[in-house]
C-alpha atoms as a PDB file:
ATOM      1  CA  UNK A   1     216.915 204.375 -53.425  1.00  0.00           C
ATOM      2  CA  UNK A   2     218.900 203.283 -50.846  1.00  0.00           C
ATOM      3  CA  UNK A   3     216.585 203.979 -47.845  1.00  0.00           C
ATOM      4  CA  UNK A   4     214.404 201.896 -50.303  1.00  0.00           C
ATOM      5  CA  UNK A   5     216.591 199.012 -49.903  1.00  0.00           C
ATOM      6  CA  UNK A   6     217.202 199.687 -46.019  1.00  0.00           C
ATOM      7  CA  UNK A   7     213.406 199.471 -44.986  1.00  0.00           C
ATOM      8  CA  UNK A   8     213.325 196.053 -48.007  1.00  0.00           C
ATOM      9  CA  UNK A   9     216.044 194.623 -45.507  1.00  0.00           C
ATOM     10  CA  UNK A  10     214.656 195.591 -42.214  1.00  0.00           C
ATOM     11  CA  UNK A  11     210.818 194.229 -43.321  1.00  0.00           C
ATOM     12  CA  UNK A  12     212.978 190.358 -44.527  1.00  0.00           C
ATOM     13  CA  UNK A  13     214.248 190.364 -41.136  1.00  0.00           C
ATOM     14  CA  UNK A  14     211.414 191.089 -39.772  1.00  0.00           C
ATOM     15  CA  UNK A  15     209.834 188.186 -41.386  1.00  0.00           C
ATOM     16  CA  UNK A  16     212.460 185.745 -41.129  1.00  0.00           C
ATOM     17  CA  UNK A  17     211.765 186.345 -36.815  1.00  0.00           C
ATOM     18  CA  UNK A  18     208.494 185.389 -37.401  1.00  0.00           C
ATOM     19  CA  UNK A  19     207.424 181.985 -36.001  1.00  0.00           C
ATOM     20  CA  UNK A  20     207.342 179.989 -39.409  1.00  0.00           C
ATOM     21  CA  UNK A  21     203.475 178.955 -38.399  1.00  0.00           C
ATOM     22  CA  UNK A  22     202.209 181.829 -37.139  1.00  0.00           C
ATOM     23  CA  UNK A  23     200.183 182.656 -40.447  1.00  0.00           C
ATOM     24  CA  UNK A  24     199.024 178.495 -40.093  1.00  0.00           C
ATOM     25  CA  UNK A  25     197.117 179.163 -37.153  1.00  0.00           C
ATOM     26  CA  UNK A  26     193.801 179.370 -39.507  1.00  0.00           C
ATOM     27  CA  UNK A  27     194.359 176.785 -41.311  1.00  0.00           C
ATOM     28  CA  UNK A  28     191.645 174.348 -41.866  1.00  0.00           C
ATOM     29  CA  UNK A  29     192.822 170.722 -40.354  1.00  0.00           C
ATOM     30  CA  UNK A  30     194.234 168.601 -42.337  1.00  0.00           C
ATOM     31  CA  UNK A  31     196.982 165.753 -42.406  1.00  0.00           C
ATOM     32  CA  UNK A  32     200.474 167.211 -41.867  1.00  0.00           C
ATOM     33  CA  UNK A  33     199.064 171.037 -40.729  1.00  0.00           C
ATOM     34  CA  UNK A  34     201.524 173.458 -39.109  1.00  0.00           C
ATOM     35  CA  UNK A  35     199.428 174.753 -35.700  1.00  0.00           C
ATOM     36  CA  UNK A  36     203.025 175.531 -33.511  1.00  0.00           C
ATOM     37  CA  UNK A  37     202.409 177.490 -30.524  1.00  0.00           C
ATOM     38  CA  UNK A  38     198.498 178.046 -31.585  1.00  0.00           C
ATOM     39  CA  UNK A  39     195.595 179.100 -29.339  1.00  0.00           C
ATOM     40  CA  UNK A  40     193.253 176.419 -29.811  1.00  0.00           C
ATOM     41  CA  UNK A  41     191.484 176.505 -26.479  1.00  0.00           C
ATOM     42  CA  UNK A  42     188.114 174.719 -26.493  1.00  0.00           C
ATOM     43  CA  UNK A  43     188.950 173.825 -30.332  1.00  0.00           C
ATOM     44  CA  UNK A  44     186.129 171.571 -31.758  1.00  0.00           C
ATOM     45  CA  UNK A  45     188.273 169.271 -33.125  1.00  0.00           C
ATOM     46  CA  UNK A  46     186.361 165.983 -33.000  1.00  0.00           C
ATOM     47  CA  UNK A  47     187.408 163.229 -35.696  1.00  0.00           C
ATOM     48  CA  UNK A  48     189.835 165.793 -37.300  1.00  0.00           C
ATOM     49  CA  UNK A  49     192.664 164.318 -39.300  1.00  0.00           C
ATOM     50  CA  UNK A  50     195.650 165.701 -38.036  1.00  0.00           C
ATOM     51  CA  UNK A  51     198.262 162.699 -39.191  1.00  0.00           C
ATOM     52  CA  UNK A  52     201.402 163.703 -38.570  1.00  0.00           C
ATOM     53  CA  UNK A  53     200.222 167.539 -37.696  1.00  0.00           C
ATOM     54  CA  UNK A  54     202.354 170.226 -35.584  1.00  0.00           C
ATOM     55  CA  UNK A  55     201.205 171.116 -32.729  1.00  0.00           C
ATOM     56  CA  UNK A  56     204.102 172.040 -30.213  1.00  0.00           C
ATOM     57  CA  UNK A  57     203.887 174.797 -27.652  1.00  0.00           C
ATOM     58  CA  UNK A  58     199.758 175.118 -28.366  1.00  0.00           C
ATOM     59  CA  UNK A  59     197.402 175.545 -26.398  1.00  0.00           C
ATOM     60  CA  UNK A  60     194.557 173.007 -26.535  1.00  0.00           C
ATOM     61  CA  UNK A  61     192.931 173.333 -22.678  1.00  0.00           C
ATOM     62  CA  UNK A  62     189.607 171.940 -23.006  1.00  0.00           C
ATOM     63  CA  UNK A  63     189.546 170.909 -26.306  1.00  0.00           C
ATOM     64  CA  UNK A  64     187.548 168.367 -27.993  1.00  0.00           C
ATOM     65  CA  UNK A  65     189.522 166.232 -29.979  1.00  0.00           C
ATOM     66  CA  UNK A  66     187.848 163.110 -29.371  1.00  0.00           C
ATOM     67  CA  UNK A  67     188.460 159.993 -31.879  1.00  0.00           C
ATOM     68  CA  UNK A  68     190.694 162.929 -33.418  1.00  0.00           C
ATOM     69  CA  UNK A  69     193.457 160.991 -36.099  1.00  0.00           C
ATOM     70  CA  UNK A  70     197.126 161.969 -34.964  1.00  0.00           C
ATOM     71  CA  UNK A  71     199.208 159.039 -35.500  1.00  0.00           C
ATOM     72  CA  UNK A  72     202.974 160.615 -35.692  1.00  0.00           C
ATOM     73  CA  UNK A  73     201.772 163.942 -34.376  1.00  0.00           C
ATOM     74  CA  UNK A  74     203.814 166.447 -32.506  1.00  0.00           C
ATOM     75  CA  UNK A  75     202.308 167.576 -29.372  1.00  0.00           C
ATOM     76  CA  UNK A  76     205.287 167.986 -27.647  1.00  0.00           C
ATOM     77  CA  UNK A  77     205.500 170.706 -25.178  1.00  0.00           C
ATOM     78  CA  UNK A  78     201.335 171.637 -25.503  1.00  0.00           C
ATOM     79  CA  UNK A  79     199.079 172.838 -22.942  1.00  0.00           C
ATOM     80  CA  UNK A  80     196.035 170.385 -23.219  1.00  0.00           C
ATOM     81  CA  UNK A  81     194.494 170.383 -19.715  1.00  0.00           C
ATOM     82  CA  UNK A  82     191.197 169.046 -19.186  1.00  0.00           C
ATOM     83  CA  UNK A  83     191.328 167.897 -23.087  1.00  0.00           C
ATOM     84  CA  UNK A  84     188.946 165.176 -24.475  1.00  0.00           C
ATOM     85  CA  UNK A  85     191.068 162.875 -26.212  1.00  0.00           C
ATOM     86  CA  UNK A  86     189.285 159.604 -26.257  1.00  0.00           C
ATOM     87  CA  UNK A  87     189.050 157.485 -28.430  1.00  0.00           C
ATOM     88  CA  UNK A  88     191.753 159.214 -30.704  1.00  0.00           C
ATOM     89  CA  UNK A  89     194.652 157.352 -32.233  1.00  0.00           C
ATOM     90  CA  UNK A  90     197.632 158.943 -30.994  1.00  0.00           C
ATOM     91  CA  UNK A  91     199.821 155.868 -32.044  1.00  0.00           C
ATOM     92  CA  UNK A  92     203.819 157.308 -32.217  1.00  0.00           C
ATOM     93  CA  UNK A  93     202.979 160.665 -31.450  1.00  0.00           C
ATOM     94  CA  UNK A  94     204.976 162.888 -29.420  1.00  0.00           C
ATOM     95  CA  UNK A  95     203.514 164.174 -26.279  1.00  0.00           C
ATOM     96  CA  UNK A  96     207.280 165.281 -24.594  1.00  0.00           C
ATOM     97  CA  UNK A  97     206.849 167.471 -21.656  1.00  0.00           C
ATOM     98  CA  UNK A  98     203.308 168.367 -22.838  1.00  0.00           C
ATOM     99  CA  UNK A  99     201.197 169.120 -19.739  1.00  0.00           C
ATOM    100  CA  UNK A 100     197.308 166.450 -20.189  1.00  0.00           C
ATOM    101  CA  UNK A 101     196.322 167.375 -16.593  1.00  0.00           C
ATOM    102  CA  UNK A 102     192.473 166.069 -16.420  1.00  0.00           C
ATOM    103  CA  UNK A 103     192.567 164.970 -19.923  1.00  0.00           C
ATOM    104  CA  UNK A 104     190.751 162.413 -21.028  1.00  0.00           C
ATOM    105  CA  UNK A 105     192.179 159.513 -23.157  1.00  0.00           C
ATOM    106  CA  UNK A 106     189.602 156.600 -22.495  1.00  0.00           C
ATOM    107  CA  UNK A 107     190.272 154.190 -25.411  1.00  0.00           C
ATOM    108  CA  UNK A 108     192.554 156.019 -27.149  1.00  0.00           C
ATOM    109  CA  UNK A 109     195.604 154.501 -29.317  1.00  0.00           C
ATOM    110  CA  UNK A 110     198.674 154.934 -27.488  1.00  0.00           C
ATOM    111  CA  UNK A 111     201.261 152.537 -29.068  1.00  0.00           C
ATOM    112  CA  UNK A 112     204.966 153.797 -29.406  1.00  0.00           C
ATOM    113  CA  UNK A 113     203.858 157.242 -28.317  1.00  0.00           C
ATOM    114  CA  UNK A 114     206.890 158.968 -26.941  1.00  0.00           C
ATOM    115  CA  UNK A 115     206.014 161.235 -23.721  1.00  0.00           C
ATOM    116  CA  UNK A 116     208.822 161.712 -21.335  1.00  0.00           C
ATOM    117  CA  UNK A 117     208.473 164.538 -18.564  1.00  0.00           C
ATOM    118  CA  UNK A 118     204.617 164.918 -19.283  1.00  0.00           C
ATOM    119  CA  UNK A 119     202.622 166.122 -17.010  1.00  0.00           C
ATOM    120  CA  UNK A 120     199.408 163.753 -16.841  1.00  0.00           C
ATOM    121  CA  UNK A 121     198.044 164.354 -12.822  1.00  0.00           C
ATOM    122  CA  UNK A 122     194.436 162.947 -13.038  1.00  0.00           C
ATOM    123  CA  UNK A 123     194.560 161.945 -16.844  1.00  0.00           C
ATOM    124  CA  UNK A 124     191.890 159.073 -17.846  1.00  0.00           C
ATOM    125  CA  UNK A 125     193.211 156.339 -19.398  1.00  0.00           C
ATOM    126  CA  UNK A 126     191.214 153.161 -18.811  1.00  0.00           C
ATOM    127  CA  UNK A 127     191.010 150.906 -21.540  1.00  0.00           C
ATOM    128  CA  UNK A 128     193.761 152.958 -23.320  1.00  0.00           C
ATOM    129  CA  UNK A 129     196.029 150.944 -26.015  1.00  0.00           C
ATOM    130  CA  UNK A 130     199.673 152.155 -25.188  1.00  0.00           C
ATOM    131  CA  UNK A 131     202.269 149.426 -25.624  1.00  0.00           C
ATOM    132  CA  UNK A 132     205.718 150.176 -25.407  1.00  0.00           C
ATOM    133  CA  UNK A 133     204.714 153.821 -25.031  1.00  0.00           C
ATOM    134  CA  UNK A 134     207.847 155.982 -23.306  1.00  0.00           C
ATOM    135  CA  UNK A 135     206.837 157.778 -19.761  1.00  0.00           C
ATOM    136  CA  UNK A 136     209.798 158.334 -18.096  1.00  0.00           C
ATOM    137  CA  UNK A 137     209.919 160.942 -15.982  1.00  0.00           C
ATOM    138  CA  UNK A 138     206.265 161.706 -16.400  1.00  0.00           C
ATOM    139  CA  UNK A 139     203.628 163.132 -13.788  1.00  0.00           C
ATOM    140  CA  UNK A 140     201.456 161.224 -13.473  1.00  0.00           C
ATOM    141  CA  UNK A 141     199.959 161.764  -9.528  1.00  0.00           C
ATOM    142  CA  UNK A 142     196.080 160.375  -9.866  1.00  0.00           C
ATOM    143  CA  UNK A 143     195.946 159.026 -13.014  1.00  0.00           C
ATOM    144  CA  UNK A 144     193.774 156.434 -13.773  1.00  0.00           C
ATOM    145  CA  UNK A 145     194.700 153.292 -16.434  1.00  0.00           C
ATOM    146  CA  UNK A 146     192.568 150.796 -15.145  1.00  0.00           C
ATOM    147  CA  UNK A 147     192.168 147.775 -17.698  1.00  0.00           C
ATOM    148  CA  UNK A 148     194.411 149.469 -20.260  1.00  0.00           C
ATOM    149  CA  UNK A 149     197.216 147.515 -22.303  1.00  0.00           C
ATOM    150  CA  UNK A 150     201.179 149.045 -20.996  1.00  0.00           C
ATOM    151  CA  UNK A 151     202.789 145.859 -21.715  1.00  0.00           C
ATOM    152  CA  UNK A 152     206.561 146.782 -22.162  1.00  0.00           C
ATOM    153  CA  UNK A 153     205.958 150.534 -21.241  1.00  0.00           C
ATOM    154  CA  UNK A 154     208.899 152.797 -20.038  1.00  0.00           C
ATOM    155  CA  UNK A 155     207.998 154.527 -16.884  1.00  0.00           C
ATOM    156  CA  UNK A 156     211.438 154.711 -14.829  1.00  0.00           C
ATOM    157  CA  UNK A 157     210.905 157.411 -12.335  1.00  0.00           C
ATOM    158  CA  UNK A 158     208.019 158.376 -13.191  1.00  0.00           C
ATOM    159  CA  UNK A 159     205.549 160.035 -10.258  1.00  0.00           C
ATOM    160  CA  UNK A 160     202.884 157.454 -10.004  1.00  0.00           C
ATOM    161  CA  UNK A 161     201.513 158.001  -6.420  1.00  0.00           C
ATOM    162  CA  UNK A 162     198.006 157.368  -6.490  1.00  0.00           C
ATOM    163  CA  UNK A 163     197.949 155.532  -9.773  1.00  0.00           C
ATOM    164  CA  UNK A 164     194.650 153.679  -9.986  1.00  0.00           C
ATOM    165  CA  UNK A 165     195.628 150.767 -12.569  1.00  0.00           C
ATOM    166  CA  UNK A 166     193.442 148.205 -11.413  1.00  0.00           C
ATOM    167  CA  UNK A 167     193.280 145.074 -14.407  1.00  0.00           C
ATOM    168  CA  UNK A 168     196.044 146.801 -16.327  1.00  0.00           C
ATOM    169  CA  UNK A 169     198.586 145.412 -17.937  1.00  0.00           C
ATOM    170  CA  UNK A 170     202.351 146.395 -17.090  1.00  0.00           C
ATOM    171  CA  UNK A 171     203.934 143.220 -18.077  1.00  0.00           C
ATOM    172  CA  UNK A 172     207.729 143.886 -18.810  1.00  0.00           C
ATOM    173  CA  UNK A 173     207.512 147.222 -18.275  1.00  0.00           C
ATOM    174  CA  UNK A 174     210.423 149.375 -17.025  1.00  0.00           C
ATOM    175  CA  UNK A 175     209.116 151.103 -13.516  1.00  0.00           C
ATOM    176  CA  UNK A 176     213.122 151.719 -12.350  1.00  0.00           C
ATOM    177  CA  UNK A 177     212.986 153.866  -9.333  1.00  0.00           C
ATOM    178  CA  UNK A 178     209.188 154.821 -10.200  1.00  0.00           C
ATOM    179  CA  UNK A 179     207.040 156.279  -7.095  1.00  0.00           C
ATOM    180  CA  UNK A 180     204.311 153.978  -6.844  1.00  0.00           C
ATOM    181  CA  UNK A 181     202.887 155.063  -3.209  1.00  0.00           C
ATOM    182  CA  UNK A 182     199.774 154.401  -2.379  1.00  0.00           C
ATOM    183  CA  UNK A 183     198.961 153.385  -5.666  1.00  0.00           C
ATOM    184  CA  UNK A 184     195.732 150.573  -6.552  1.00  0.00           C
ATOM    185  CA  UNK A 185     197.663 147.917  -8.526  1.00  0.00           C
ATOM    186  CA  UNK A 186     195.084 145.158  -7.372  1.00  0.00           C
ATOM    187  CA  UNK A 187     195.041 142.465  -9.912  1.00  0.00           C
ATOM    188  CA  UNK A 188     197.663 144.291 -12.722  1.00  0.00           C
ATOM    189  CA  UNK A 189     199.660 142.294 -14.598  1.00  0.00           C
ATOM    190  CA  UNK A 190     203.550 143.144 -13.797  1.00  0.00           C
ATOM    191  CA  UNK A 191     205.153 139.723 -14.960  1.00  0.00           C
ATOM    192  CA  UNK A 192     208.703 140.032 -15.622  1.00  0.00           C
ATOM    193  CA  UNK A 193     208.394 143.851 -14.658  1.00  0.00           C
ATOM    194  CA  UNK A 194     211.851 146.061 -13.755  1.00  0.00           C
ATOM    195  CA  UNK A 195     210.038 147.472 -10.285  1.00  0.00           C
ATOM    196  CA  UNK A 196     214.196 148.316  -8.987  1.00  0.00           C
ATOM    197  CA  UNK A 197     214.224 150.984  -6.338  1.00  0.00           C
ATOM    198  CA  UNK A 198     210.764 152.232  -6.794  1.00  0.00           C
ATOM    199  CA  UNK A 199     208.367 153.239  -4.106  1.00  0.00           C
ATOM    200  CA  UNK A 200     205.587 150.730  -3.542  1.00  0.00           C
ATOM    201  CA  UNK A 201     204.865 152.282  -0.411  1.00  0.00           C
ATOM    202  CA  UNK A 202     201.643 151.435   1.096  1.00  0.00           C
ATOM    203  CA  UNK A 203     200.215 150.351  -2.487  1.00  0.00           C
ATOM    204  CA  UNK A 204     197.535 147.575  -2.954  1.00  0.00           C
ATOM    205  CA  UNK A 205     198.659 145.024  -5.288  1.00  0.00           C
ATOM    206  CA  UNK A 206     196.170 142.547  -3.995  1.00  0.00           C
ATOM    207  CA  UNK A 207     195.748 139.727  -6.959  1.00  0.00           C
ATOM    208  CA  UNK A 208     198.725 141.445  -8.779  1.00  0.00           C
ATOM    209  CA  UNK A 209     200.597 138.910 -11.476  1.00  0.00           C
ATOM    210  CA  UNK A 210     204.479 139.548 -10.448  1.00  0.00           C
ATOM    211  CA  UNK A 211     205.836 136.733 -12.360  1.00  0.00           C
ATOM    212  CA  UNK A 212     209.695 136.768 -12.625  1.00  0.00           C
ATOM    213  CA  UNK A 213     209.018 140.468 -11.703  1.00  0.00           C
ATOM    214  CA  UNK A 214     212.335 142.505 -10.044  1.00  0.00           C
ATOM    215  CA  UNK A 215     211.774 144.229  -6.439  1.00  0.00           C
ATOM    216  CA  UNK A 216     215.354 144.554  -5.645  1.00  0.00           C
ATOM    217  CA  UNK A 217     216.092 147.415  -3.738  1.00  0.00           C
ATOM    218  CA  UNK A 218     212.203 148.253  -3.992  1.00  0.00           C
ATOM    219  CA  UNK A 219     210.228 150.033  -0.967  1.00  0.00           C
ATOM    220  CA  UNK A 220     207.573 147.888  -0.263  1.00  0.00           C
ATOM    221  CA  UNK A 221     206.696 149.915   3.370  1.00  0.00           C
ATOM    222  CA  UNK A 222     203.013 148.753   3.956  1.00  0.00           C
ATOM    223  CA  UNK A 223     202.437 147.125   0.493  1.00  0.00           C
ATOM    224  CA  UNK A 224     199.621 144.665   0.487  1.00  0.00           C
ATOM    225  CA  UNK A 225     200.428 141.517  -1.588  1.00  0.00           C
ATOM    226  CA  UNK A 226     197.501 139.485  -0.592  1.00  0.00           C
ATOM    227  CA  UNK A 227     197.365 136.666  -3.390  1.00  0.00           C
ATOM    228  CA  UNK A 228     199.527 137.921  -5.743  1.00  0.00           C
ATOM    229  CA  UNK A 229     201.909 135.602  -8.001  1.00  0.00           C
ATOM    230  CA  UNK A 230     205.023 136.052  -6.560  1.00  0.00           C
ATOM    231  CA  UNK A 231     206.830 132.777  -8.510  1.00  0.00           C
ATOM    232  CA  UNK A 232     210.275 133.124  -9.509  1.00  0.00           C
ATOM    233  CA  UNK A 233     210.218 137.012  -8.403  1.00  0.00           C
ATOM    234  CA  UNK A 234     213.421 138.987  -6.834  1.00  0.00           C
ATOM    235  CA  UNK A 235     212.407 139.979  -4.113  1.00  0.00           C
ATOM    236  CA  UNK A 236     213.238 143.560  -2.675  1.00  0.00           C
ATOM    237  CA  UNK A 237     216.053 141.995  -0.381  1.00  0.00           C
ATOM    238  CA  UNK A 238     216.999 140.158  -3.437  1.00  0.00           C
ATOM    239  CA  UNK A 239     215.689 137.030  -2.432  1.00  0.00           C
ATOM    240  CA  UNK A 240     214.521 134.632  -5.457  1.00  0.00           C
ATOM    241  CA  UNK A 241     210.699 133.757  -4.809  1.00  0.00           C
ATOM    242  CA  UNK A 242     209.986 130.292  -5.365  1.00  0.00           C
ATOM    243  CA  UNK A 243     208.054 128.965  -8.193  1.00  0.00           C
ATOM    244  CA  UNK A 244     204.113 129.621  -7.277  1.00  0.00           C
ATOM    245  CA  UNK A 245     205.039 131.935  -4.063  1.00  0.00           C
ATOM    246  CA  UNK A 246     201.231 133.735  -3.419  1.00  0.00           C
ATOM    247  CA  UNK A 247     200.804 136.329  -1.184  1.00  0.00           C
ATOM    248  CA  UNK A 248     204.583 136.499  -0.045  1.00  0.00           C
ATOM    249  CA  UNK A 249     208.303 135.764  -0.813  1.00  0.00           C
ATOM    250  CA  UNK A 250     208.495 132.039   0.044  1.00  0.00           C
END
């Protein structure tokens, strides 16, 4: 009887060690589902409803989860290179250290999504819809945002060398001691940006709107300005631009 109860005791542990979601993994998807630390590589996931589902620690590489529904998911911490996310509505997920190398997010919903120290080297996301979305810290070496809405995004040193962000809109967003070399800003919208101490070495913001935008401090090496708005800027000597300075600090 009591080796009875021994091998009862040793089986409970046994279960309580188990990762709480591991018998999830099947499940069918659904709002709320528990996928943590799933293999879901090359999942055809496209249009699933996955509101508030957990994902963390999966892996999604190559996935399709295109116009997918996960508002308020956790993705934190997933592996989804090369995923196809666009069109989804990823509104106030959380994508925290989740690693969206080549993934594509064309058009998706990005509002109030919370990704610091992702990993997003050669992500798409043009046309994306990702105010006040949180990115510092991120990778994001490549990435392309071009006419996408980042109006009062958080992107303080973030690694944005090669951004291509052409038409986008940055306006009041927090770029603090971001790395913006060689980066295409030409004609983005930056008014009343925080643009302290970051890198804007050798980058093209030809046409750029930089409105009551902050350089101070800034590292503007080779930066082309050529008829950007420049009005009521501080400049990166900390200079105050005059009202309708183009192309240069006047």
């Amino acid at each position: 009887m009591r080796r009875l109860l021994y091998r009862a005791a040793a089986l409970a542990m046994m279960g309580a060690s188990l990762p709480p979601a591991l018998a999830a993994c099947n499940d069918a998807p659904a709002p709320g589902v528990s996928w943590f630390s799933c293999e879901l590589t090359e999942a055809e996931l496209a249009g699933a409803r996955l509101e508030g589902a957990v994902l963390s620690r999966s892996v999604l590489d190559g996935a399709d989860l295109s116009e997918a529904r996960l508002r308020q998911a956790d993705l934190s911490n997933v592996s989804a290179v090369g995923a196809d996310l666009s069109g989804a509505n990823l509104s106030r997920a959380r994508l925290s250290a989740g690693d969206f190398t080549d993934a594509d997010l064309t058009g998706s919903d990005m509002r109030g999504v919370r990704a610091s120290r992702a990993t997003l080297d050669g992500a798409r996301l043009d046309r994306t819809l990702a105010t006040g979305i949180g990115l510092a810290s991120a990778q994001m070496r490549g990435a392309s945002l071009e006419d996408a809405d980042f109006a009062g995004a958080t992107l303080d040193r973030a690694d944005l060398r090669g951004l291509r962000a052409r038409g986008a809109d940055l306006s009041q967003g927090a770029l603090g001691s971001a790395d913006l070399e060689g980066a295409d800003l030409g004609r983005t919208r930056l008014r009343g940006a925080d643009l302290r101490d970051a890198s804007l070495v050798d980058a093209d913001l030809t046409g750029a709107d930089l409105e009551g935008a902050d350089l101070r401090g800034a590292d503007i090496s080779g930066a082309r300005f050529d008829e950007a708005a420049l009005g009521n800027a501080l400049w990166a000597d900390g200079r105050r631009c005059r009202p309708g300075s183009t192309g240069g600090c006047e």
